[in-house]
Protein backbone atom coordinates (compact mmCIF):
# COMPACT_ATOMS: atom_id res chain seq x y z
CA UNK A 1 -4.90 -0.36 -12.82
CA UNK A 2 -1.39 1.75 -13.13
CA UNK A 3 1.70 -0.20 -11.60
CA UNK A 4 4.25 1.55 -9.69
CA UNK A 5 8.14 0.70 -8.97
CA UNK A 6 9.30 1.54 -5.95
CA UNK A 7 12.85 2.28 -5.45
CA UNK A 8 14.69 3.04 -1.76
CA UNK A 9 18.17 4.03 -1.80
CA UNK A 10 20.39 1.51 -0.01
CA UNK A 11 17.79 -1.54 -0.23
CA UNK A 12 17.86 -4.74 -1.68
CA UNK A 13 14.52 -6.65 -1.85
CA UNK A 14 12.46 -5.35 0.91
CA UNK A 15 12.59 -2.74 2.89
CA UNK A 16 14.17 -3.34 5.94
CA UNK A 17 17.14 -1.72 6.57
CA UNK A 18 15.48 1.76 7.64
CA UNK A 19 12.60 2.05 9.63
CA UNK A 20 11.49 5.23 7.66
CA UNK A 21 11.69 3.28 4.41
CA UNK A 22 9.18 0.94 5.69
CA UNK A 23 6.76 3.10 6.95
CA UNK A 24 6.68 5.01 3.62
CA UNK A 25 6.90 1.65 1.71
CA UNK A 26 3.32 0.85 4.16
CA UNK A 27 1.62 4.73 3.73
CA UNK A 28 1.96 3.74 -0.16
CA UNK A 29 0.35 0.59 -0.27
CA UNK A 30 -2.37 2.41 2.23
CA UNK A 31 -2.90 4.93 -0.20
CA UNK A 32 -3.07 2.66 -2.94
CA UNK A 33 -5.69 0.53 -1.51
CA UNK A 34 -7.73 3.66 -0.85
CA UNK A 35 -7.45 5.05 -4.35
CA UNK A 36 -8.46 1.70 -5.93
CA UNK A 37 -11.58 0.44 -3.37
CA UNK A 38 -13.50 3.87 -3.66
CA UNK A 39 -16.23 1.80 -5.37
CA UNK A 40 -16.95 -0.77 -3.06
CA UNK A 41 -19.91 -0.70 -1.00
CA UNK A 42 -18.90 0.66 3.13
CA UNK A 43 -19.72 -3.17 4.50
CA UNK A 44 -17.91 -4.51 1.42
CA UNK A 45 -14.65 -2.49 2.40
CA UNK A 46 -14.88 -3.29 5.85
CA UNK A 47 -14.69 -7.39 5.20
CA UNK A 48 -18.98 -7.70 5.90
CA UNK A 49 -19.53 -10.53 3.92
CA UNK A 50 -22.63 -9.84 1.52
């Protein structure tokens, strides 16, 4: 899998000085886990245990 590094102008380790920082720092990490579980069953993805 690729890595990414995040960078937000005016934080330190985190991302909580801005609110708008966070939520973009969350839709990422959303996104991410939808690129990367496209090949898991629906009732795998949804925490159904097998």
């Amino acid at each position: 899998m690729p890595t990414t590094l995040l960078r937000f102008n005016g934080e330190y380790h985190g991302t909580g000085s801005l609110p708008s920082n966070s939520i973009r720092r969350q839709r990422y990490i959303l996104d991410w886990f939808e690129q990367f579980s496209k090949g898991e069953s629906e009732t795998t993805a949804a925490g159904a245990q097998p």
